[in-house]
Protein backbone atom coordinates (compact mmCIF):
# COMPACT_ATOMS: atom_id res chain seq x y z
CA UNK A 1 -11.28 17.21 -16.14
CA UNK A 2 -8.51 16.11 -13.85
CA UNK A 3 -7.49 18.48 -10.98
CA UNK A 4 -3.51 19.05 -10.59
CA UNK A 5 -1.58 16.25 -8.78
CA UNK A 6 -1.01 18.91 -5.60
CA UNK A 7 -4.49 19.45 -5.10
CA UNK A 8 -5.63 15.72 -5.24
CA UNK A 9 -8.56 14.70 -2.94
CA UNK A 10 -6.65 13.00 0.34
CA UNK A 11 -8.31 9.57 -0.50
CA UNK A 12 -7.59 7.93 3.00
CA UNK A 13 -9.41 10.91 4.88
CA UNK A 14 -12.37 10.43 2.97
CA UNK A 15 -15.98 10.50 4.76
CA UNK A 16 -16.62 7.82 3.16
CA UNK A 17 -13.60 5.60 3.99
CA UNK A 18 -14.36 6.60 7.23
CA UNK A 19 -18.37 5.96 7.12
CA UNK A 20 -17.30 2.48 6.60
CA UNK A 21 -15.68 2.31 9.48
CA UNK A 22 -17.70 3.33 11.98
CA UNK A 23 -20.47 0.87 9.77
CA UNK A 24 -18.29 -1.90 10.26
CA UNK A 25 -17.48 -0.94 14.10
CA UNK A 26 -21.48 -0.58 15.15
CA UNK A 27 -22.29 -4.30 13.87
CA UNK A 28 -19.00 -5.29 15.02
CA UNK A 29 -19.31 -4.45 18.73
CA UNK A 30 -22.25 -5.95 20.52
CA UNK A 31 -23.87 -3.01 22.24
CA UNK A 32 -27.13 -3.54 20.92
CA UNK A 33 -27.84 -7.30 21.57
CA UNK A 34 -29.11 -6.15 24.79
CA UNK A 35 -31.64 -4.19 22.82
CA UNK A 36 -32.94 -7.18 20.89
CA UNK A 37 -35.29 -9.65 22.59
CA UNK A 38 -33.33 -12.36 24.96
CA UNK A 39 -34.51 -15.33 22.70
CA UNK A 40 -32.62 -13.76 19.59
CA UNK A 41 -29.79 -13.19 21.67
CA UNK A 42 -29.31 -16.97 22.56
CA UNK A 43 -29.67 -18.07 19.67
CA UNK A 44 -26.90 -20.35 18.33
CA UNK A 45 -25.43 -20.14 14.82
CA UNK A 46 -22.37 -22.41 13.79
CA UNK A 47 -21.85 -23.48 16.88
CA UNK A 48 -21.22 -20.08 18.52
CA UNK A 49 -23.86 -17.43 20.10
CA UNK A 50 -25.49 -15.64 17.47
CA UNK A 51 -24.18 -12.63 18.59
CA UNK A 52 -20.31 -13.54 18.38
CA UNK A 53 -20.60 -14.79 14.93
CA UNK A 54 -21.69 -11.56 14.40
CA UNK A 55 -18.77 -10.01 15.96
CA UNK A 56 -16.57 -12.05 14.21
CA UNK A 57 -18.39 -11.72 10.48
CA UNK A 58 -17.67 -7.73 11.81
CA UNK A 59 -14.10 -7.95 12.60
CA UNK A 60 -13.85 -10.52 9.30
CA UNK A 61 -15.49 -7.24 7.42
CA UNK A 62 -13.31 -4.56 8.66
CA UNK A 63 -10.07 -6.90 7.63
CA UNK A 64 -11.58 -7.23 4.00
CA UNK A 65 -12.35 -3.21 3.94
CA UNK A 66 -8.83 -2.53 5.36
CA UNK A 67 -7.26 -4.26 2.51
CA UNK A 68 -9.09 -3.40 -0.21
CA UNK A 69 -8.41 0.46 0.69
CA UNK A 70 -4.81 -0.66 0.99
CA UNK A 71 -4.77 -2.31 -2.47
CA UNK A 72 -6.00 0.85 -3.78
CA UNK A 73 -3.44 3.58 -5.29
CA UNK A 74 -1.74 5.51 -2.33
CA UNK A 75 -2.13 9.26 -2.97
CA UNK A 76 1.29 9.85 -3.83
CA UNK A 77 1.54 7.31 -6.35
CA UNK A 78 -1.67 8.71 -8.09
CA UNK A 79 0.35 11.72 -8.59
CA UNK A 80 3.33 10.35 -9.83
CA UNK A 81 1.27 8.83 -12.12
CA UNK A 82 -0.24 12.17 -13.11
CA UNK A 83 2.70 13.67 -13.47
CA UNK A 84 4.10 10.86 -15.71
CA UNK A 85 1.48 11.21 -17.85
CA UNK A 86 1.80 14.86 -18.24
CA UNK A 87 5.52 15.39 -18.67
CA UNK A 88 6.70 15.08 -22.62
CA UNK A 89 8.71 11.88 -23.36
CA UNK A 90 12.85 12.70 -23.67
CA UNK A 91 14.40 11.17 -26.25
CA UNK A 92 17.40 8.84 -25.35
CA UNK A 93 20.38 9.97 -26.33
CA UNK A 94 22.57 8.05 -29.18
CA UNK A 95 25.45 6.02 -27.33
CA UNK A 96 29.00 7.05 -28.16
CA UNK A 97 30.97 4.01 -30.55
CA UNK A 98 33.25 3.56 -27.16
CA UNK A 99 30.03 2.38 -25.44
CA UNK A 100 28.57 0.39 -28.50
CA UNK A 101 31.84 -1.76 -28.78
CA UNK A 102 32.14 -4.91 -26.69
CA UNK A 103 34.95 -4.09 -23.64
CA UNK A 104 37.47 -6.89 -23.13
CA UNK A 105 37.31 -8.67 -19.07
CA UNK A 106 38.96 -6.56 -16.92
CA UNK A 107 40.47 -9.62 -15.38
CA UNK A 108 42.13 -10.87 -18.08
CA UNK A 109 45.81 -11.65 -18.27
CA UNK A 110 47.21 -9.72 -21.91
C-alpha cells in the first residue's frame, strides 16, 4: 500500500543516499595509503601512482552516483504523479458550433 503523497519518504535525505557518500568519500580521499605498506603505495597503475588512480576512480564514482540520484524522480514530481493517478478523469467539455467552424484571417481585406 502506497502512503499519501504529503507523507512521502524525503528520498534525497535518505541514510542510504547518504551512506554512499561518505563510501565514495573514504576511498576517494587518500588518508589511508599511509596505513598500507610503502611498496603498495608506489606502486604505479596507468601511468599514475596507484593511489591517485584511486582518487580519481573515487571522484569518477561519486559523479556517476550524483547523477544517477539526479535522474531519479524528484520528490515532488513523485507526488504529482500520485496525485494524478488518484484524481478521477474530467470529461472535456463539447465545443460550442462558433468554435467548431473555421474563422476567416483576421487580416483579410472584405
Amino acid at each position: 500500500m502506497s502512503s499519501p503523497p504529503s507523507q512521502l519518504p524525503p528520498a534525497y535525505s535518505s541514510w542510504r543516499v547518504w551512506g554512499g557518500y561518505i563510501a565514495l568519500l573514504v576511498v576517494a580521499v587518500p588518508w589511508y595509503w599511509r596505513l598500507l605498506p610503502a611498496t603498495f603505495s608506489q606502486q604505479i597503475a596507468g601511468g599514475l601512482p596507484l593511489w591517485a588512480l584511486v582518487v580519481v576512480l573515487g571522484s569518477v564514482g561519486m559523479s556517476i552516483y550524483t547523477a544517477a540520484l539526479l535522474l531519479a524522480p524528484w520528490p515532488e514530481e513523485q507526488e504529482a504523479e500520485l496525485n494524478s493517478r488518484t484524481a478521477t478523469p474530467v470529461a472535456p467539455e463539447a465545443e460550442s458550433a462558433d468554435e467548431q467552424s473555421p474563422r476567416p484571417y483576421e487580416g483579410s481585406s472584405k
